[in-house]
PDB file of N, CA and C in Angstrom:
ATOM      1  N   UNK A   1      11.785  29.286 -51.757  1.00  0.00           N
ATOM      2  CA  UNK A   1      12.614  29.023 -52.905  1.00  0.00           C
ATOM      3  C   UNK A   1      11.769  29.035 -54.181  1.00  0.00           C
ATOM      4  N   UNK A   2      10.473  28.603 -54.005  1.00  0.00           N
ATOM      5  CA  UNK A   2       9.934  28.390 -55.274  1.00  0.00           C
ATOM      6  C   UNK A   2       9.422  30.073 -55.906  1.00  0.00           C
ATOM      7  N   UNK A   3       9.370  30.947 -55.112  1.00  0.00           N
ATOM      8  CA  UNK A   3       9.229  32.563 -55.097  1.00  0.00           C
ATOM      9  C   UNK A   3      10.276  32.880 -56.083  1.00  0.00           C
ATOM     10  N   UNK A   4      11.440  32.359 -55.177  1.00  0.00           N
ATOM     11  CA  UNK A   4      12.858  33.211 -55.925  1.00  0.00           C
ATOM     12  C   UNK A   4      12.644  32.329 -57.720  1.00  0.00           C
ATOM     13  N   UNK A   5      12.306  30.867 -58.268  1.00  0.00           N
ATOM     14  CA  UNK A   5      12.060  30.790 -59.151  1.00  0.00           C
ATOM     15  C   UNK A   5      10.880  31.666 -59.957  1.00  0.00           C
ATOM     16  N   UNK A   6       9.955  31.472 -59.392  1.00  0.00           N
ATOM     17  CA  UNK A   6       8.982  32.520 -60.413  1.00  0.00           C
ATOM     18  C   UNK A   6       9.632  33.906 -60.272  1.00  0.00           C
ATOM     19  N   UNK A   7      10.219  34.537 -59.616  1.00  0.00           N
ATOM     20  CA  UNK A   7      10.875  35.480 -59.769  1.00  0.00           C
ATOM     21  C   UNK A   7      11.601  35.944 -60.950  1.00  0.00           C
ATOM     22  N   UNK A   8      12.486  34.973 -60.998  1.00  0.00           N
ATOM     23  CA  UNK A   8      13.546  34.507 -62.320  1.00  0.00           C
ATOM     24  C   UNK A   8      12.920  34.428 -63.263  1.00  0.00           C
ATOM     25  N   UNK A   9      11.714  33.606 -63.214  1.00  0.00           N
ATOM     26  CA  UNK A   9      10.972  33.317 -64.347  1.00  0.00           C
ATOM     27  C   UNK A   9      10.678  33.986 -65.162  1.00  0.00           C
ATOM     28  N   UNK A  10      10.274  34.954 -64.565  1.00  0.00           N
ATOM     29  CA  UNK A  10       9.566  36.586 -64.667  1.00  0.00           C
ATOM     30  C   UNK A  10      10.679  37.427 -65.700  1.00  0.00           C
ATOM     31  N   UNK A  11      11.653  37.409 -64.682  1.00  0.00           N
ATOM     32  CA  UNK A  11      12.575  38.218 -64.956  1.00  0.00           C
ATOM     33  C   UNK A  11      12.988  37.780 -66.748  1.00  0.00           C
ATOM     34  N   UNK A  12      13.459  36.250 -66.628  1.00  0.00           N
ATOM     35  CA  UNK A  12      14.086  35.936 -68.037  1.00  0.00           C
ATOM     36  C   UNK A  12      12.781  36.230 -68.980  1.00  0.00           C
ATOM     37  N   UNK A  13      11.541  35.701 -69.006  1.00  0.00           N
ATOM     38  CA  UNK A  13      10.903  36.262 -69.745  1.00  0.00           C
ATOM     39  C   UNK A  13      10.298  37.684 -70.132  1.00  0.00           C
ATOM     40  N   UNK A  14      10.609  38.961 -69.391  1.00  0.00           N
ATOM     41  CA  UNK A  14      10.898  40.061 -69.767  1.00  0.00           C
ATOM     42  C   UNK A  14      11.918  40.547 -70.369  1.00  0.00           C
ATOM     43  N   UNK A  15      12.686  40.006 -69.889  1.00  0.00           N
ATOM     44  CA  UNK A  15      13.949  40.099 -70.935  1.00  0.00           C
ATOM     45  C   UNK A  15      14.282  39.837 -71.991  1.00  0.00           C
ATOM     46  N   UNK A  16      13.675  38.575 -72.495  1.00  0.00           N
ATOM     47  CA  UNK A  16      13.625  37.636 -73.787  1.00  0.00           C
ATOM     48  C   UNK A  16      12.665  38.583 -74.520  1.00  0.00           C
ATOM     49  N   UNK A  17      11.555  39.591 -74.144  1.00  0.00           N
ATOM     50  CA  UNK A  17      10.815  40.643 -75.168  1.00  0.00           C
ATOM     51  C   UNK A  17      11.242  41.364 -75.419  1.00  0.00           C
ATOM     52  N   UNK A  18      12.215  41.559 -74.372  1.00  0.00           N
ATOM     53  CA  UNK A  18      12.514  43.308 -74.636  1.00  0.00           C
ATOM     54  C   UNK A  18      14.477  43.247 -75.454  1.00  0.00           C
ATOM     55  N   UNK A  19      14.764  42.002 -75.749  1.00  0.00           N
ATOM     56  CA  UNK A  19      15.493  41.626 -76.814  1.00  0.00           C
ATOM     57  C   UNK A  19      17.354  41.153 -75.699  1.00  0.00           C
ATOM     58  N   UNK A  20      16.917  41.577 -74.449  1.00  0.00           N
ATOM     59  CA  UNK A  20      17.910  41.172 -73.786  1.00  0.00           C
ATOM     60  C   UNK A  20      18.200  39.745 -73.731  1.00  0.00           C
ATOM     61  N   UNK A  21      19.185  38.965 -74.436  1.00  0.00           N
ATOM     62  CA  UNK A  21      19.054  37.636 -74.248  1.00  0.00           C
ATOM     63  C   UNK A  21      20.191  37.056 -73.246  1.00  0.00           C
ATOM     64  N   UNK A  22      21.079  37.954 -73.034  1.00  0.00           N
ATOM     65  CA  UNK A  22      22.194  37.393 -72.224  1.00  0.00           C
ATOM     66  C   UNK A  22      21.848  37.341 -70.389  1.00  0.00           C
ATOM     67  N   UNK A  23      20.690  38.263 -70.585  1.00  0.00           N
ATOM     68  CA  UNK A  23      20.264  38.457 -69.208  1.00  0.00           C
ATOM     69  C   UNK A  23      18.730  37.522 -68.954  1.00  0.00           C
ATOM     70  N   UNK A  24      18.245  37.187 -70.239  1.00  0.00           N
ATOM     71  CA  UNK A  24      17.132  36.250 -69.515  1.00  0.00           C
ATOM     72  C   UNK A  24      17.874  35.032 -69.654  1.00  0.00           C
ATOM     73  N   UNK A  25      18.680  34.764 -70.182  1.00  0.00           N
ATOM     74  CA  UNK A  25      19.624  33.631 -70.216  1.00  0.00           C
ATOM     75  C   UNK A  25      19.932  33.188 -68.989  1.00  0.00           C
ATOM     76  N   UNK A  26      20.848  34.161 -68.305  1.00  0.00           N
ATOM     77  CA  UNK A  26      21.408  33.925 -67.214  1.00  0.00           C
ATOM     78  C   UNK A  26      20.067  33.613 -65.821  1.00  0.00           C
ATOM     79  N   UNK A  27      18.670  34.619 -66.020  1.00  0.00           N
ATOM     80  CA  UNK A  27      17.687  34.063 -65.583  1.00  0.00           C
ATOM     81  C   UNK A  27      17.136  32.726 -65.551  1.00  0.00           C
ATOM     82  N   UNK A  28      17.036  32.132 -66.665  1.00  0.00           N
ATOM     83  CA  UNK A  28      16.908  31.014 -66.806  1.00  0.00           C
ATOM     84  C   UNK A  28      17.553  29.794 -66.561  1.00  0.00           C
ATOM     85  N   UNK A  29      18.535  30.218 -66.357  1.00  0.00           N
ATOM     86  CA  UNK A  29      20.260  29.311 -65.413  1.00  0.00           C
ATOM     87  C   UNK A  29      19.653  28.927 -64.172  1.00  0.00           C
ATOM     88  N   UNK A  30      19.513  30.511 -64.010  1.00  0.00           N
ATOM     89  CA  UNK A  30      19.129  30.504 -62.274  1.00  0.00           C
ATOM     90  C   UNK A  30      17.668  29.734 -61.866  1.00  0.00           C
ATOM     91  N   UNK A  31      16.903  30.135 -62.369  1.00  0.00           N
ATOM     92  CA  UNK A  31      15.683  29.443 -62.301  1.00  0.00           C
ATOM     93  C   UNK A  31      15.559  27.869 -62.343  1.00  0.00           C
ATOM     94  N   UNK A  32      16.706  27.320 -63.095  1.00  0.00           N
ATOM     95  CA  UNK A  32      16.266  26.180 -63.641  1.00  0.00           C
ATOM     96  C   UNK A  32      17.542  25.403 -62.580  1.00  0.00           C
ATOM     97  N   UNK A  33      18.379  25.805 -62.020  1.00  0.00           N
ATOM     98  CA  UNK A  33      19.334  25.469 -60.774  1.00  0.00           C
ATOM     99  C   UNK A  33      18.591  25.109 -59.790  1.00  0.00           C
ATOM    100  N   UNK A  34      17.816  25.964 -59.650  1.00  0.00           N
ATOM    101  CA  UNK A  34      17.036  26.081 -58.237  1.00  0.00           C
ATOM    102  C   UNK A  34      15.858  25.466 -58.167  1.00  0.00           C
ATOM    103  N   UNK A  35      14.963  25.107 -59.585  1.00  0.00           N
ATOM    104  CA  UNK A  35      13.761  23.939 -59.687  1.00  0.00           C
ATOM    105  C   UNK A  35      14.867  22.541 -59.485  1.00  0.00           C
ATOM    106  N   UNK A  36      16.290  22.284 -59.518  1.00  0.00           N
ATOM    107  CA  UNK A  36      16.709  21.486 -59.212  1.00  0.00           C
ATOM    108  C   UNK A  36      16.668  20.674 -57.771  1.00  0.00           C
ATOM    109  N   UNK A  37      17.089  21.820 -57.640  1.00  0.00           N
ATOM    110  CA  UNK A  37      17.603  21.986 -56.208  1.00  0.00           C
ATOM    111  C   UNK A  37      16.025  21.432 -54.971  1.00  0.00           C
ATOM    112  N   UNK A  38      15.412  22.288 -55.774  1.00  0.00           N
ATOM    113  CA  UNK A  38      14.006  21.855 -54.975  1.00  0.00           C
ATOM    114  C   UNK A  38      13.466  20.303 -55.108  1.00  0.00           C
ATOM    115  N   UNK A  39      13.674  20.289 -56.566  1.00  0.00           N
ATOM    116  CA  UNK A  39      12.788  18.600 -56.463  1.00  0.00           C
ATOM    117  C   UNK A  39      13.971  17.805 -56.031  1.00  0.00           C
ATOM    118  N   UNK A  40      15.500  17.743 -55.495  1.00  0.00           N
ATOM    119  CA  UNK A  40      16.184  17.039 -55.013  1.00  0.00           C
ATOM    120  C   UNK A  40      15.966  16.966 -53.557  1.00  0.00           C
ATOM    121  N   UNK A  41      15.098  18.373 -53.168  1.00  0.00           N
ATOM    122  CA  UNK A  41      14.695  18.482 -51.577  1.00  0.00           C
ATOM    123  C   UNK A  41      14.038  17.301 -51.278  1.00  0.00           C
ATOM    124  N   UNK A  42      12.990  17.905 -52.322  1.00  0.00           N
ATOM    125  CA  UNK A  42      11.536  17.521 -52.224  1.00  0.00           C
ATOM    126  C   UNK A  42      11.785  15.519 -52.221  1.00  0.00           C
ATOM    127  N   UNK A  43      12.370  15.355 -52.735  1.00  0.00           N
ATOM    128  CA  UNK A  43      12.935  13.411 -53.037  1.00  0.00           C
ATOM    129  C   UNK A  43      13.276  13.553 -51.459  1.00  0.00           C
ATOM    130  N   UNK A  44      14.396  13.838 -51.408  1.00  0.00           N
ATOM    131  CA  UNK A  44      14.674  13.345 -50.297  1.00  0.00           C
ATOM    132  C   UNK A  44      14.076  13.112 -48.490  1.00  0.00           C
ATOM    133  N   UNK A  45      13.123  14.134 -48.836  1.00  0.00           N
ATOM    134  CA  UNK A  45      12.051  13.960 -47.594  1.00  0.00           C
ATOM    135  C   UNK A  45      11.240  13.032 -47.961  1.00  0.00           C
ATOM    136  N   UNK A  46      10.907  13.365 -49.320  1.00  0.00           N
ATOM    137  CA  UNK A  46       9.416  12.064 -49.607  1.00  0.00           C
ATOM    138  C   UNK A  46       9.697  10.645 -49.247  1.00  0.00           C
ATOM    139  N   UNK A  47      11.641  10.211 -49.871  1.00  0.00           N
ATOM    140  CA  UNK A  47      11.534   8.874 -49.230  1.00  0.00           C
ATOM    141  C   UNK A  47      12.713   9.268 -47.527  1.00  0.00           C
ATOM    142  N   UNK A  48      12.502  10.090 -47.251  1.00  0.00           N
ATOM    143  CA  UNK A  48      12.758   9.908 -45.736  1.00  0.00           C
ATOM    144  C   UNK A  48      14.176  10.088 -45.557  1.00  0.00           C
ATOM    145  N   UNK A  49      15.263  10.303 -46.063  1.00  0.00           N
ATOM    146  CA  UNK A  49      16.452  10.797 -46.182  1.00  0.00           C
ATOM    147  C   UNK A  49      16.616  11.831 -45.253  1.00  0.00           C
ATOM    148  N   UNK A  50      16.500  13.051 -45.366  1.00  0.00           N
ATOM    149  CA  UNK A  50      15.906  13.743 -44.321  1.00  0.00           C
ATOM    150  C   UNK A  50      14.409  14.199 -43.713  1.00  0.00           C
ATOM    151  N   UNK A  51      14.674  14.571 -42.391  1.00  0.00           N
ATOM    152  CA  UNK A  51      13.176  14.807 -41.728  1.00  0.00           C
ATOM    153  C   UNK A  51      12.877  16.704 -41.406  1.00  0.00           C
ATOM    154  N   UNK A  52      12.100  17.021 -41.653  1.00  0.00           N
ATOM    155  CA  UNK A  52      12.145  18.270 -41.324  1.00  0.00           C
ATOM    156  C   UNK A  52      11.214  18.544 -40.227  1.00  0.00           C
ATOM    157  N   UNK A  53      10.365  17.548 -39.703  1.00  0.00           N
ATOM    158  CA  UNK A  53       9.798  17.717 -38.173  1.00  0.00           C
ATOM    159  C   UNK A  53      10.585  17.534 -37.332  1.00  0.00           C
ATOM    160  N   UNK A  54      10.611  17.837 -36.151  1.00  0.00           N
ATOM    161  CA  UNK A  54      11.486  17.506 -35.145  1.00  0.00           C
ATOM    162  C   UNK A  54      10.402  16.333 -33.939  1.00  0.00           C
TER     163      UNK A  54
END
């Protein structure tokens, strides 16, 4: 997941040079959904909510 963000990352900031703003925009949506998404993972294992060893 953190791939598909620098991905995005990438993406919106090429876009933002090359004067496209509606499309690094929407990059930056995405990117910034998904750094959500991760540090809500990331909480919930740290205090033990879920386990991902078996």
């Amino acid at each position: 997941m953190i791939e598909w963000i620098l991905i995005l990352l990438a993406i919106a900031a090429v876009a933002g040079l090359l004067g496209m703003n509606s499309v690094s925009g929407i990059a930056l949506t995405g990117a910034k959904w998904l750094a959500i998404i991760v540090v809500i993972l990331f909480l919930l294992v740290l205090f033990g909510v879920i386990g991902l060893a078996s």
